[in-house]
C-alpha atoms as a PDB file:
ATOM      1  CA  UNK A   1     -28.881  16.139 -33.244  1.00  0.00           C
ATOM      2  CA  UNK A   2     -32.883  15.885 -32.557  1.00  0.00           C
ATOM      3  CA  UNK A   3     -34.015  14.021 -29.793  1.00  0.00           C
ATOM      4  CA  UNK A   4     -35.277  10.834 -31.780  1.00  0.00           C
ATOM      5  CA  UNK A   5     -32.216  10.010 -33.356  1.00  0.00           C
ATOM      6  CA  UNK A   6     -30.153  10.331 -29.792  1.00  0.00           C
ATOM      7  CA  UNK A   7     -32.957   7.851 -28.812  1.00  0.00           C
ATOM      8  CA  UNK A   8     -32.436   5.138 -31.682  1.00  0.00           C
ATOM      9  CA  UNK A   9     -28.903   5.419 -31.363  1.00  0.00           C
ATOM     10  CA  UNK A  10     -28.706   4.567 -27.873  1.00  0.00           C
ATOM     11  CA  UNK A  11     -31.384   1.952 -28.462  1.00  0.00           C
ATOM     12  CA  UNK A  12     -29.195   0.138 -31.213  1.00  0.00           C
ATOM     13  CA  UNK A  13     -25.855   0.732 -28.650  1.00  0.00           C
ATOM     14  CA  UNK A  14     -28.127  -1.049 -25.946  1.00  0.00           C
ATOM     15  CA  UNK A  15     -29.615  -3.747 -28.743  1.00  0.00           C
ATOM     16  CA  UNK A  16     -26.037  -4.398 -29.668  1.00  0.00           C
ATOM     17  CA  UNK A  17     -24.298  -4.506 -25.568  1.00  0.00           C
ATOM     18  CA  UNK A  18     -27.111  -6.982 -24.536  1.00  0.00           C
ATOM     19  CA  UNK A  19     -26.835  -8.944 -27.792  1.00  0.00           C
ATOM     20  CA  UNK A  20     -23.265  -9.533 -27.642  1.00  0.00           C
ATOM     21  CA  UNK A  21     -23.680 -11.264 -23.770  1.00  0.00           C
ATOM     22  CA  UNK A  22     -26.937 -12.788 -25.345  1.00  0.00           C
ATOM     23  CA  UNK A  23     -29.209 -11.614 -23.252  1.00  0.00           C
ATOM     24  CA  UNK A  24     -33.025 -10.009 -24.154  1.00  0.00           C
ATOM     25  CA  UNK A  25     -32.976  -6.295 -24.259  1.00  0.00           C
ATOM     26  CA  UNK A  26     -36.846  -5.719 -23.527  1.00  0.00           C
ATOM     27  CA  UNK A  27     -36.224  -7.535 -20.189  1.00  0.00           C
ATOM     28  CA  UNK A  28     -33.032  -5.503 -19.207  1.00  0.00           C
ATOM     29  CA  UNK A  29     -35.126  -2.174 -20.321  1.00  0.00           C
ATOM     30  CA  UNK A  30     -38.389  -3.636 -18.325  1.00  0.00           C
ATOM     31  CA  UNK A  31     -36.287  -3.936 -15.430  1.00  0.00           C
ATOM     32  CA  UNK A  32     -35.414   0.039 -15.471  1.00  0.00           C
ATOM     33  CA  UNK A  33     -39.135   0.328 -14.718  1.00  0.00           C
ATOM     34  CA  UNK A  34     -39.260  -1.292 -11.297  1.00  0.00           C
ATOM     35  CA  UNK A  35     -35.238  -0.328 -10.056  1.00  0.00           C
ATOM     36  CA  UNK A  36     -34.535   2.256  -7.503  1.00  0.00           C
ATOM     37  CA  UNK A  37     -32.991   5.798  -7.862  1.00  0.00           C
ATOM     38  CA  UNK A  38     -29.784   5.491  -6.998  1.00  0.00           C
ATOM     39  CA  UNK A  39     -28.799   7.386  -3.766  1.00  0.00           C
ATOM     40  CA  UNK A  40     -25.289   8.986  -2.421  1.00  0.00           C
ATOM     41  CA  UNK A  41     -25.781   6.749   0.645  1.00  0.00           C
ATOM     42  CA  UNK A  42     -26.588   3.641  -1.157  1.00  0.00           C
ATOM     43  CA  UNK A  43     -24.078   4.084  -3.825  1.00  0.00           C
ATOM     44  CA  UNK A  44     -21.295   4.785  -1.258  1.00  0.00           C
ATOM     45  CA  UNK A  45     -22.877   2.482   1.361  1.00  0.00           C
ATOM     46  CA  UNK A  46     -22.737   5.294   3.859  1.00  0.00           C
ATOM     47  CA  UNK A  47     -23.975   3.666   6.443  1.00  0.00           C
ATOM     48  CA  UNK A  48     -21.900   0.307   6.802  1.00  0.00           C
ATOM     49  CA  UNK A  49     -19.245   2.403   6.230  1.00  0.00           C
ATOM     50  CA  UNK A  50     -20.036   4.208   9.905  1.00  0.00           C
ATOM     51  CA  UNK A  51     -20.108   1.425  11.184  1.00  0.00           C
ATOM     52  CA  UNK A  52     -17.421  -0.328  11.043  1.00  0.00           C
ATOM     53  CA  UNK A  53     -15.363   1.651  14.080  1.00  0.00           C
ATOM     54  CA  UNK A  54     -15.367  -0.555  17.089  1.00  0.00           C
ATOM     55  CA  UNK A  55     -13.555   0.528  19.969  1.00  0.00           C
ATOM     56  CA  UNK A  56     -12.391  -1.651  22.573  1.00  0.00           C
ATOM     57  CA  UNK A  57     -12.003   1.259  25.422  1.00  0.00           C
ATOM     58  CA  UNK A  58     -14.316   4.108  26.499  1.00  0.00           C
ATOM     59  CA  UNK A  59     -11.248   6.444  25.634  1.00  0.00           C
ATOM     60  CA  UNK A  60     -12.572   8.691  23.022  1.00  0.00           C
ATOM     61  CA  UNK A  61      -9.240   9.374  21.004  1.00  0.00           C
ATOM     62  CA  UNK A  62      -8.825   5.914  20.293  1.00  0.00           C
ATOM     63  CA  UNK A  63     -11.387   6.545  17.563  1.00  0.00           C
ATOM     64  CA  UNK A  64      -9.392   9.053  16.156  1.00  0.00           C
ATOM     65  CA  UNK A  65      -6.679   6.030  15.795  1.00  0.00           C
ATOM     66  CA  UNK A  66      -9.229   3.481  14.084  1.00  0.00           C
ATOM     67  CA  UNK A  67     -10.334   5.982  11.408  1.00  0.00           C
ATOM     68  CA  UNK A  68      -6.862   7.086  11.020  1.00  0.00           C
ATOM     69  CA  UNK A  69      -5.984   3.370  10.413  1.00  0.00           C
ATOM     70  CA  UNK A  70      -8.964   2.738   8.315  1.00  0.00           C
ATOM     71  CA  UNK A  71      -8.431   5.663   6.156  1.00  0.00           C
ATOM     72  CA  UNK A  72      -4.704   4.123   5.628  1.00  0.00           C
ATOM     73  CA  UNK A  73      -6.046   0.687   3.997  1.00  0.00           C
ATOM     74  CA  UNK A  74      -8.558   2.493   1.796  1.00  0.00           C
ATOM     75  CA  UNK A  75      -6.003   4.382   0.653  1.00  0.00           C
ATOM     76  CA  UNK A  76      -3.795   1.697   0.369  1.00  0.00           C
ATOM     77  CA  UNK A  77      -6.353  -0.155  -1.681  1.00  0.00           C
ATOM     78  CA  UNK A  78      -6.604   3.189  -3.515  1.00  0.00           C
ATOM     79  CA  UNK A  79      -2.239   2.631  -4.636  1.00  0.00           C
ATOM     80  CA  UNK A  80      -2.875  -1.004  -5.416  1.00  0.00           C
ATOM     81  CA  UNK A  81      -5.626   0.057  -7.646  1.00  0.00           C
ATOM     82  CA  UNK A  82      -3.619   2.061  -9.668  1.00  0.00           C
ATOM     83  CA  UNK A  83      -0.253  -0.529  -9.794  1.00  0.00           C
ATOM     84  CA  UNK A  84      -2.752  -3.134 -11.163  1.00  0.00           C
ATOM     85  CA  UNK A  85      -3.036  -1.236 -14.197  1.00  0.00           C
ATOM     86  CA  UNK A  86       0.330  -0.287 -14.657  1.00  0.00           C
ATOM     87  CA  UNK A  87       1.116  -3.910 -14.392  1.00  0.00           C
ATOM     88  CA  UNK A  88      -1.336  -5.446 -16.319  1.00  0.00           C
ATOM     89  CA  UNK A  89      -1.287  -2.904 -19.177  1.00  0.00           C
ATOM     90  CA  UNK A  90       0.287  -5.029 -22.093  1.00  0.00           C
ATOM     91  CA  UNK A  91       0.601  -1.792 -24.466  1.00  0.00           C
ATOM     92  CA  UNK A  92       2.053   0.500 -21.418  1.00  0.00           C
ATOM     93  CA  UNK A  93       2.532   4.115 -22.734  1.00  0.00           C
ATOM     94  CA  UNK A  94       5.069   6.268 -21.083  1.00  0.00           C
ATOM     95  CA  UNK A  95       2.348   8.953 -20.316  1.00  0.00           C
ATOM     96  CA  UNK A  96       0.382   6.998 -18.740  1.00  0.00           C
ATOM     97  CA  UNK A  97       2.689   4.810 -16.730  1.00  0.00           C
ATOM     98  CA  UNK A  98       4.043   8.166 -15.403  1.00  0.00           C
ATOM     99  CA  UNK A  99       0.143   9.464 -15.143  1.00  0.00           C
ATOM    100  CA  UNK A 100      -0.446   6.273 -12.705  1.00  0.00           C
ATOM    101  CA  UNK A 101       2.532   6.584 -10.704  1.00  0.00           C
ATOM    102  CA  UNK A 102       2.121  10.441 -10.016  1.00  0.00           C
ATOM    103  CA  UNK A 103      -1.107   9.359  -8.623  1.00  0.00           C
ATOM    104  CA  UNK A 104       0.177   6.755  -6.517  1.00  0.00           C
ATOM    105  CA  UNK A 105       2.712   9.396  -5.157  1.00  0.00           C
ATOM    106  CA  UNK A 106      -0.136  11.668  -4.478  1.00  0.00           C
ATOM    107  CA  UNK A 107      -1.698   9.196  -2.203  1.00  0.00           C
ATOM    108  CA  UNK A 108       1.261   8.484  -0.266  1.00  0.00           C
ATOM    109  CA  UNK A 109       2.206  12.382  -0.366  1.00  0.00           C
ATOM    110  CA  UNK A 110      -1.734  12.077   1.924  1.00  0.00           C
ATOM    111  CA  UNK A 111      -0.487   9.635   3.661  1.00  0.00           C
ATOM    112  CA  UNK A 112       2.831  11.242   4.988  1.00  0.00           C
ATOM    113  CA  UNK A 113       0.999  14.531   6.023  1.00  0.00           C
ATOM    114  CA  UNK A 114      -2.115  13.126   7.377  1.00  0.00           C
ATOM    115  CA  UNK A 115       0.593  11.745  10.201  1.00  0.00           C
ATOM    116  CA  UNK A 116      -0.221  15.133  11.854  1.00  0.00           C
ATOM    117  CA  UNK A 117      -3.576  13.459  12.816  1.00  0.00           C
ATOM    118  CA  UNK A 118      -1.743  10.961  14.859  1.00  0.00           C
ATOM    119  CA  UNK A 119       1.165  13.511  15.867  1.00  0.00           C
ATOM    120  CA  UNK A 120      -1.073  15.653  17.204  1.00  0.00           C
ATOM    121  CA  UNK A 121      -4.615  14.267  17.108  1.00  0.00           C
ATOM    122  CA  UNK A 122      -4.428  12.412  20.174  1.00  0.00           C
ATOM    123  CA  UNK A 123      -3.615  13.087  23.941  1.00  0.00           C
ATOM    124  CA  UNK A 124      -0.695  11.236  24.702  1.00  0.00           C
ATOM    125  CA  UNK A 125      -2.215   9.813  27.974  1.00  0.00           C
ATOM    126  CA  UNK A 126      -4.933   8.525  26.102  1.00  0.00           C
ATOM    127  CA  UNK A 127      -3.490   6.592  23.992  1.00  0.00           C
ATOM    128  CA  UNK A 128      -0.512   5.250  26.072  1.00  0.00           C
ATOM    129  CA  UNK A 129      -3.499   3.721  27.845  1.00  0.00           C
ATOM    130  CA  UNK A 130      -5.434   2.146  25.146  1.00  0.00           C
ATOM    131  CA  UNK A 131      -2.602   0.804  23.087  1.00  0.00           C
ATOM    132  CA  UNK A 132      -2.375  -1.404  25.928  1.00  0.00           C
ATOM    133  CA  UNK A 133      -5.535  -3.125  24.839  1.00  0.00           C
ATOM    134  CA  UNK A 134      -4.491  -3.408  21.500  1.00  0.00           C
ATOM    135  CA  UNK A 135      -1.159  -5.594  22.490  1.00  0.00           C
ATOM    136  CA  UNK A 136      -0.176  -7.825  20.407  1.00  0.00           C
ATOM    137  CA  UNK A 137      -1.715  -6.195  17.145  1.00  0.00           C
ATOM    138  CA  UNK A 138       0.630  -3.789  15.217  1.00  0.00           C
ATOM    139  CA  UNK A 139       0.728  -1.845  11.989  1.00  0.00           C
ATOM    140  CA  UNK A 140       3.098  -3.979  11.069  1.00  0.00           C
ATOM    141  CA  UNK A 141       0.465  -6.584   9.895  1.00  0.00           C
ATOM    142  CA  UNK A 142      -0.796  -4.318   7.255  1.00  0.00           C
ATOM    143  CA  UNK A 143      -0.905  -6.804   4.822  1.00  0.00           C
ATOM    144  CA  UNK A 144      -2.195  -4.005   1.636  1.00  0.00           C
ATOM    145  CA  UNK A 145       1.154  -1.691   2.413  1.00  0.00           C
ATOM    146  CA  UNK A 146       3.193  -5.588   1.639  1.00  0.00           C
ATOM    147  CA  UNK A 147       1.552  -6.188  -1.212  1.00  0.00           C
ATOM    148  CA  UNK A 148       2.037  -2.573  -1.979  1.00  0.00           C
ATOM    149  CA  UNK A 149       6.213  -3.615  -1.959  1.00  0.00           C
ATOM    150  CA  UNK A 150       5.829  -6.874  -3.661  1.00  0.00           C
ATOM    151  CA  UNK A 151       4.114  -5.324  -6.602  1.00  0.00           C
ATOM    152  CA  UNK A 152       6.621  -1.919  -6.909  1.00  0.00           C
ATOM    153  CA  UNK A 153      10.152  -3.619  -7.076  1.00  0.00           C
ATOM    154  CA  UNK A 154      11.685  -6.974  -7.572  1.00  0.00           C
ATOM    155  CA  UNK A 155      12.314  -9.189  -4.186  1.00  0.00           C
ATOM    156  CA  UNK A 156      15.981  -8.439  -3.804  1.00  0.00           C
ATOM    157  CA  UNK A 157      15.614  -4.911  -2.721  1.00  0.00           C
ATOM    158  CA  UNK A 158      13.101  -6.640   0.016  1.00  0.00           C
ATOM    159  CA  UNK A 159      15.334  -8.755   1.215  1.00  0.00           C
ATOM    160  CA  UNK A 160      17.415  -8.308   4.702  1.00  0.00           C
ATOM    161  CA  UNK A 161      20.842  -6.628   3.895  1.00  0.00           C
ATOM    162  CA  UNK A 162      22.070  -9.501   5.566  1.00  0.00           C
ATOM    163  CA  UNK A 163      21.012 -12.086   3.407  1.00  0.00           C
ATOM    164  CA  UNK A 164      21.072 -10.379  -0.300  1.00  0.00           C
ATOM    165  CA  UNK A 165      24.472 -12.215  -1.260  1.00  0.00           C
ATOM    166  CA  UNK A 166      22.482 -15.812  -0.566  1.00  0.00           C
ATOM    167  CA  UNK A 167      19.193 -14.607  -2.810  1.00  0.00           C
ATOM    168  CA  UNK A 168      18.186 -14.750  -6.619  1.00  0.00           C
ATOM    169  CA  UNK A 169      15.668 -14.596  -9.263  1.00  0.00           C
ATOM    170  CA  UNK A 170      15.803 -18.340  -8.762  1.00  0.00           C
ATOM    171  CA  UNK A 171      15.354 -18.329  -5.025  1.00  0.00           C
ATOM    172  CA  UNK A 172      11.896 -20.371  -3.666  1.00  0.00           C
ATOM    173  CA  UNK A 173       9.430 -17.878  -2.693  1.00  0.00           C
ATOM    174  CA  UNK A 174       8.459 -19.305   0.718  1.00  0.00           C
ATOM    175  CA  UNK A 175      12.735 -18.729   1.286  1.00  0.00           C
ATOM    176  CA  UNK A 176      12.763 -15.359   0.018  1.00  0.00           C
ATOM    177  CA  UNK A 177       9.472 -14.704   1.953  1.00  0.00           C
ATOM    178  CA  UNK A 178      11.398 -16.010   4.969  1.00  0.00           C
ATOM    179  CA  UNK A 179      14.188 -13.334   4.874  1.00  0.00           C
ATOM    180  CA  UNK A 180      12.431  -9.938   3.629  1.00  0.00           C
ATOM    181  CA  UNK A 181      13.515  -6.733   5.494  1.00  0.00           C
ATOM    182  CA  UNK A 182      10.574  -6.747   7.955  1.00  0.00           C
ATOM    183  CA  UNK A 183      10.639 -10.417   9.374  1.00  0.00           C
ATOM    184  CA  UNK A 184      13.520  -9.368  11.657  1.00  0.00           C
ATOM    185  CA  UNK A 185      10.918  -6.974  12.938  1.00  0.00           C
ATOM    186  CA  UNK A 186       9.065 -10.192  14.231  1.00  0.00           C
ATOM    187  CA  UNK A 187      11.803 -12.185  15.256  1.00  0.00           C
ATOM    188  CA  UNK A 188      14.393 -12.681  18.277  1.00  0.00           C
ATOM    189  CA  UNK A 189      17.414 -11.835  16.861  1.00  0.00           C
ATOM    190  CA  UNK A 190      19.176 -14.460  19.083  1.00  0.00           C
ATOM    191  CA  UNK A 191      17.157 -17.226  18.576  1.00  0.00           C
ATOM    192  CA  UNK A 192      15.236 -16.529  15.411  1.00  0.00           C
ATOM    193  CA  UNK A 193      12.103 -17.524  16.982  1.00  0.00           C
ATOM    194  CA  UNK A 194       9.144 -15.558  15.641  1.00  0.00           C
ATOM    195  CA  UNK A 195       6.939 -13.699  17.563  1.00  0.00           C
ATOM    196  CA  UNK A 196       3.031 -14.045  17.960  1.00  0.00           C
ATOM    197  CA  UNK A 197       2.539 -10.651  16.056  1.00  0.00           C
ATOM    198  CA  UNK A 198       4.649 -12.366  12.760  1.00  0.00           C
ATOM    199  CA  UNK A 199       3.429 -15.883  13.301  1.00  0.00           C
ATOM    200  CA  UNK A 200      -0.208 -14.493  13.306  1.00  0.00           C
ATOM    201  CA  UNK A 201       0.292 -12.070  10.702  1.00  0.00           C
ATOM    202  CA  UNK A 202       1.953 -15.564   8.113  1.00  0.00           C
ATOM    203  CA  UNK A 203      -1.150 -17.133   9.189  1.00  0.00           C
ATOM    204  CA  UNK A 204      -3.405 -15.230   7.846  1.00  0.00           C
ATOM    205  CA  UNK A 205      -1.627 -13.882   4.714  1.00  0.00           C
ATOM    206  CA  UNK A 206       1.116 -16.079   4.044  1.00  0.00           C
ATOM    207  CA  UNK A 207      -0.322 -17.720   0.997  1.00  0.00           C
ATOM    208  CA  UNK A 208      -1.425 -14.555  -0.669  1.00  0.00           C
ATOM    209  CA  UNK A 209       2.236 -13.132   0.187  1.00  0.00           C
ATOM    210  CA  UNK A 210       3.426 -15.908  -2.145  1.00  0.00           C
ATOM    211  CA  UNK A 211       0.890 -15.553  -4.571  1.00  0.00           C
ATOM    212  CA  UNK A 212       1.697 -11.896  -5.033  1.00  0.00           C
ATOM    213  CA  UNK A 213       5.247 -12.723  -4.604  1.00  0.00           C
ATOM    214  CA  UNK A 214       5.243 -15.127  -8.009  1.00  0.00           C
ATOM    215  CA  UNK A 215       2.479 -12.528 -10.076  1.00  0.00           C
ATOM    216  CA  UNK A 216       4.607  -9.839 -10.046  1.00  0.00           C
ATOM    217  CA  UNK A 217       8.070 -11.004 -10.170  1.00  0.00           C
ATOM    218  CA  UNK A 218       8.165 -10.012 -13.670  1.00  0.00           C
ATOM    219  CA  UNK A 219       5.231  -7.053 -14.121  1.00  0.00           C
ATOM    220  CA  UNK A 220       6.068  -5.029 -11.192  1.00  0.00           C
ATOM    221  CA  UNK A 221       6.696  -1.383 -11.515  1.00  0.00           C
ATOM    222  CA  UNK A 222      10.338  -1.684 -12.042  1.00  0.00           C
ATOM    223  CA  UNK A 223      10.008  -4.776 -14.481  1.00  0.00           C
ATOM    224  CA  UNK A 224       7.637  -2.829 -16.129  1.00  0.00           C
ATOM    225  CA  UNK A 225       9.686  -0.072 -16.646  1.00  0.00           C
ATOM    226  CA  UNK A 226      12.613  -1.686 -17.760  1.00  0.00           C
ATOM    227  CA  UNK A 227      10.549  -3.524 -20.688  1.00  0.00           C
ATOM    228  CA  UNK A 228       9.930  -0.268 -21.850  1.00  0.00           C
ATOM    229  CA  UNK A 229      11.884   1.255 -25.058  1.00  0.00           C
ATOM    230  CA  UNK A 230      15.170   2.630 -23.551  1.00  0.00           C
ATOM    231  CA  UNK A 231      13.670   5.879 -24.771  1.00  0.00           C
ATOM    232  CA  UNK A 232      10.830   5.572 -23.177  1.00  0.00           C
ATOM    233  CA  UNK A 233      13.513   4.914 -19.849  1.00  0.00           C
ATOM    234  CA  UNK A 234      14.908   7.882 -20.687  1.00  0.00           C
ATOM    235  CA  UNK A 235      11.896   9.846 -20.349  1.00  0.00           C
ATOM    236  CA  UNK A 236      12.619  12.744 -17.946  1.00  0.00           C
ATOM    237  CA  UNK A 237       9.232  12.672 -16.257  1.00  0.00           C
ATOM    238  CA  UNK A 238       8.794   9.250 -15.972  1.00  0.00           C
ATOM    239  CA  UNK A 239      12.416   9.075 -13.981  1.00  0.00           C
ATOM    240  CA  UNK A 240      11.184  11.851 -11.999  1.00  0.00           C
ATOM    241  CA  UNK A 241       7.812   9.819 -11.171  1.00  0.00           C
ATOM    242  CA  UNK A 242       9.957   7.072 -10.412  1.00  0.00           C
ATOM    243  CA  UNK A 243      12.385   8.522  -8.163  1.00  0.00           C
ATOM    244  CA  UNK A 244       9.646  10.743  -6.288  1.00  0.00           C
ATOM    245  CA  UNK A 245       7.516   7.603  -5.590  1.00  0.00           C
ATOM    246  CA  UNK A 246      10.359   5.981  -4.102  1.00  0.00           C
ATOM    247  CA  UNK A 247      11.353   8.718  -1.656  1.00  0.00           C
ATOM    248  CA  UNK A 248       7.988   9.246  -0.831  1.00  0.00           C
ATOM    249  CA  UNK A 249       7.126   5.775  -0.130  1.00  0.00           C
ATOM    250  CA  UNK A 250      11.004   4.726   1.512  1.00  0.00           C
ATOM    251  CA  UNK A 251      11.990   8.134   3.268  1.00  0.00           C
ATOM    252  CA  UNK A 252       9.007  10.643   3.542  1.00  0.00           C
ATOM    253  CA  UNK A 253       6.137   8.437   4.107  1.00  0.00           C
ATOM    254  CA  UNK A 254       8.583   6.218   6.422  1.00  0.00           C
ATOM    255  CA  UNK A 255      10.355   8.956   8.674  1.00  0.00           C
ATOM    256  CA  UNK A 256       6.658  10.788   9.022  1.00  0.00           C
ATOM    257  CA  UNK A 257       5.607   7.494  10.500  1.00  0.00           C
ATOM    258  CA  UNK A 258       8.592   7.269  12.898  1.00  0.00           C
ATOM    259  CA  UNK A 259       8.175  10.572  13.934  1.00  0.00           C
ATOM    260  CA  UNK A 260       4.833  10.418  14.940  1.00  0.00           C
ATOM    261  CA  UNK A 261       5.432   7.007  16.674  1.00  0.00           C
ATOM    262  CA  UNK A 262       8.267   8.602  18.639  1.00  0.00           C
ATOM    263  CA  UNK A 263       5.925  11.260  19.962  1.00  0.00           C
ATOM    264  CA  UNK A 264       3.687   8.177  21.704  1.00  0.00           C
ATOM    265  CA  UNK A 265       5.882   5.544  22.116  1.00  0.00           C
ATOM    266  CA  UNK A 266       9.228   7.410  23.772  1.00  0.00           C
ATOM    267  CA  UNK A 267       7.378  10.106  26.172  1.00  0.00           C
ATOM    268  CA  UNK A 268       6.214   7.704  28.531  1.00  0.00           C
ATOM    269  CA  UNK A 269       6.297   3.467  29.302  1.00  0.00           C
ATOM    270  CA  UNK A 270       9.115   1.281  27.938  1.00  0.00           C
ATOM    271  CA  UNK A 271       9.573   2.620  24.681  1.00  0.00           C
ATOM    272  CA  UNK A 272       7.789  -0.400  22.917  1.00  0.00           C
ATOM    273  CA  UNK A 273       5.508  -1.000  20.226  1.00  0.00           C
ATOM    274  CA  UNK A 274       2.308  -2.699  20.769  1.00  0.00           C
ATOM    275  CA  UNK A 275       3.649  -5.759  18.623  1.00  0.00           C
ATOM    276  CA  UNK A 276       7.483  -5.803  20.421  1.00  0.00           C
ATOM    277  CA  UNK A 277       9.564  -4.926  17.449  1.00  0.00           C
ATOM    278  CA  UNK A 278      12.201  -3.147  17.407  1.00  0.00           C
ATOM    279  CA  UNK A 279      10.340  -0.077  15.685  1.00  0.00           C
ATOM    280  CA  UNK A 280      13.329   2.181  15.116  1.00  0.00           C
ATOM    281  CA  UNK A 281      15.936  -0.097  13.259  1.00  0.00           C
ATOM    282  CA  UNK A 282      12.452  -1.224  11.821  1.00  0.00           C
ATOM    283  CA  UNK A 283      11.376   2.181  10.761  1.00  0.00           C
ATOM    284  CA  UNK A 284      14.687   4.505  10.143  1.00  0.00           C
ATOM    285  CA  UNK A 285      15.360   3.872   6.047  1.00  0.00           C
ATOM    286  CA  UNK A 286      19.035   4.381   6.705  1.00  0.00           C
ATOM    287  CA  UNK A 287      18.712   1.018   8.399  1.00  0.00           C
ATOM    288  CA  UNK A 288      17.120  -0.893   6.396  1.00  0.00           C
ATOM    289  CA  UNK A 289      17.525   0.779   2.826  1.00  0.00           C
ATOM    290  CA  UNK A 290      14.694  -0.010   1.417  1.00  0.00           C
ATOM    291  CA  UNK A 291      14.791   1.199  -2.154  1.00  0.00           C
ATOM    292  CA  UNK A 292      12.540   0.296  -5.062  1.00  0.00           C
ATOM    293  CA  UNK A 293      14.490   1.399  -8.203  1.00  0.00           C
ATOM    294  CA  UNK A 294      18.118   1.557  -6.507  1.00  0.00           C
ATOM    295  CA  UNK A 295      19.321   1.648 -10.433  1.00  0.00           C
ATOM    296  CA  UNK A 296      17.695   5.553 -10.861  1.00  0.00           C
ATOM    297  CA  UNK A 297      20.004   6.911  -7.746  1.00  0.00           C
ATOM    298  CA  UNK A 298      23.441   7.719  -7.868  1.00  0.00           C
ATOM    299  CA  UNK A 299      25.859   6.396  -5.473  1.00  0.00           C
ATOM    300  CA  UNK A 300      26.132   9.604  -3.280  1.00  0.00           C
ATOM    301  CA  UNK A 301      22.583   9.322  -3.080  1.00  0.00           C
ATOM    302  CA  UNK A 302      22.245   5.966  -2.080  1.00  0.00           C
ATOM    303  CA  UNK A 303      24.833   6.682   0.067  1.00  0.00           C
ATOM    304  CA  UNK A 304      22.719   8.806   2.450  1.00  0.00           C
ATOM    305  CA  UNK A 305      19.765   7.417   1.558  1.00  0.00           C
ATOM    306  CA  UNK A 306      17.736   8.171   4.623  1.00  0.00           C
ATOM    307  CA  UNK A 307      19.799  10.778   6.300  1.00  0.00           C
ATOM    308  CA  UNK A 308      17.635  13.564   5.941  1.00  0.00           C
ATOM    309  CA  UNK A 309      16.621  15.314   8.427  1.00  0.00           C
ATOM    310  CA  UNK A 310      14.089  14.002  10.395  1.00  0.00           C
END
């Protein structure tokens, strides 16, 4: 193909893109005349990015603990990227559901070992004196990692053991909201009073919670799944992708998290997080059981679900 004729045919593919929004081609093509090269920098916005690491002590590894945490939300937006079209895909094809979901897993596969940043990353003096300054904030209010639950399984397997019996498909949101696994992480267990951490953390996400909580009670990834063919639930690697993102998210990711935290949190001072919780009940899967697609596990398996090793 001569050069000319690549040059009219990408002149009728522009005529035609600019025609169909019903704008002037000439102007778009004039406008190519006075726009800037695109740089890395720009393109990546380099320099805002570098900039957004404040610390709030002259401690120098509590850096380290900001980009660690930054690099966690990017990567969480990174998973919700990828669920969004999963969910939204309205001719879902096993391939690529199971294409998406081994990349999800391959993001939280970074995120379980990039713990050894935090495990051994930091001096433990350092940070048992700057965590101080962070009281009350607490990972717990990563509000990406939430919506990262609400949009992978239906609310029942988010819900408190304790209260599972009492909740349904027909249960109000804000109720169901109310009761998920990790509000007894922000709440006396005596009184059921909630903590500043929690009551801080509703404030500023509640109404998205909900929002999120409605959207995908019927195209999460399990509800997406199970509208597919039952031969297309049969697929062996598509189980596989299921069952792997689920331990990786519920056990791996989880116990890599606790096991850094224990490194910090029980060598010296009271043995608290920076938010109060109770981090290990919180933490430990074998407490709280949180499984996505409980229906792909056998009973021995969800047995001891979160008894490996740790």
């Amino acid at each position: 193909m001569n050069e000319s004729k690549i040059s009219k045919e990408i002149l009728e593919q522009l005529e035609n893109k600019f025609q169909s929004i019903n704008q002037n081609t000439e102007t778009h093509l004039e406008g190519l005349l006075w726009a800037k090269p695109i740089t890395y920098w720009d393109y990546i916005q380099t320099d805002a990015l570098l900039n957004l690491q404040t610390q709030r002590t002259t401690l120098p590894d509590e850096m380290v603990f900001i980009m660690y945490h930054q690099v966690n939300e990017l990567l969480f937006k990174m998973i919700l990227w990828e669920i969004t079209q999963i969910s939204e895909n309205l001719k879902l094809e096993t391939s690529f559901f199971t294409e998406r979901l081994t990349r999800i897993s391959r993001y939280f596969d970074m995120l379980t070992t990039s713990f050894d940043i935090m495990g051994d990353g930091m001096e433990v003096e350092q940070y048992m004196k700057f965590r101080n300054t962070l009281t009350p904030a607490s990972g717990f209010q990563s509000a990406q990692y939430r919506l990262i639950e609400f949009a992978s399984t239906d609310l029942i397997n988010l819900i408190d053991y304790r209260f599972r019996t009492t909740i349904d498909r027909n249960t109000p949101y804000e109720h169901a909201l109310n009761h998920l696994y990790w509000q007894a992480a922000g709440k006396d267990y005596k009184t059921g009073k909630k903590s500043f951490l929690l009551e801080e953390f509703e404030r500023k996400y509640k109404a998205t919670f909900l929002d999120y909580m409605e959207k995908y009670n019927t195209i999460n990834i399990w509800q997406k799944f199970k509208q597919l063919p039952e031969k297309a639930q049969q697929n062996k690697e598509l189980r596989n992708a299921m069952r792997h993102y689920d331990h990786t998210v519920n056990i791996t990711w989880v116990m890599g998290h606790l096991n850094a935290a224990k490194k910090y949190i029980e060598s010296q001072g009271s043995g608290e997080a920076t938010g109060g919780s109770d981090w290990k009940k919180y933490l430990h899967p074998k407490y709280q059981r949180r499984i996505f697609f409980p229906e792909l596990w056998s009973e021995e398996e969800l047995k001891n679900w979160g008894e490996e090793k740790e």
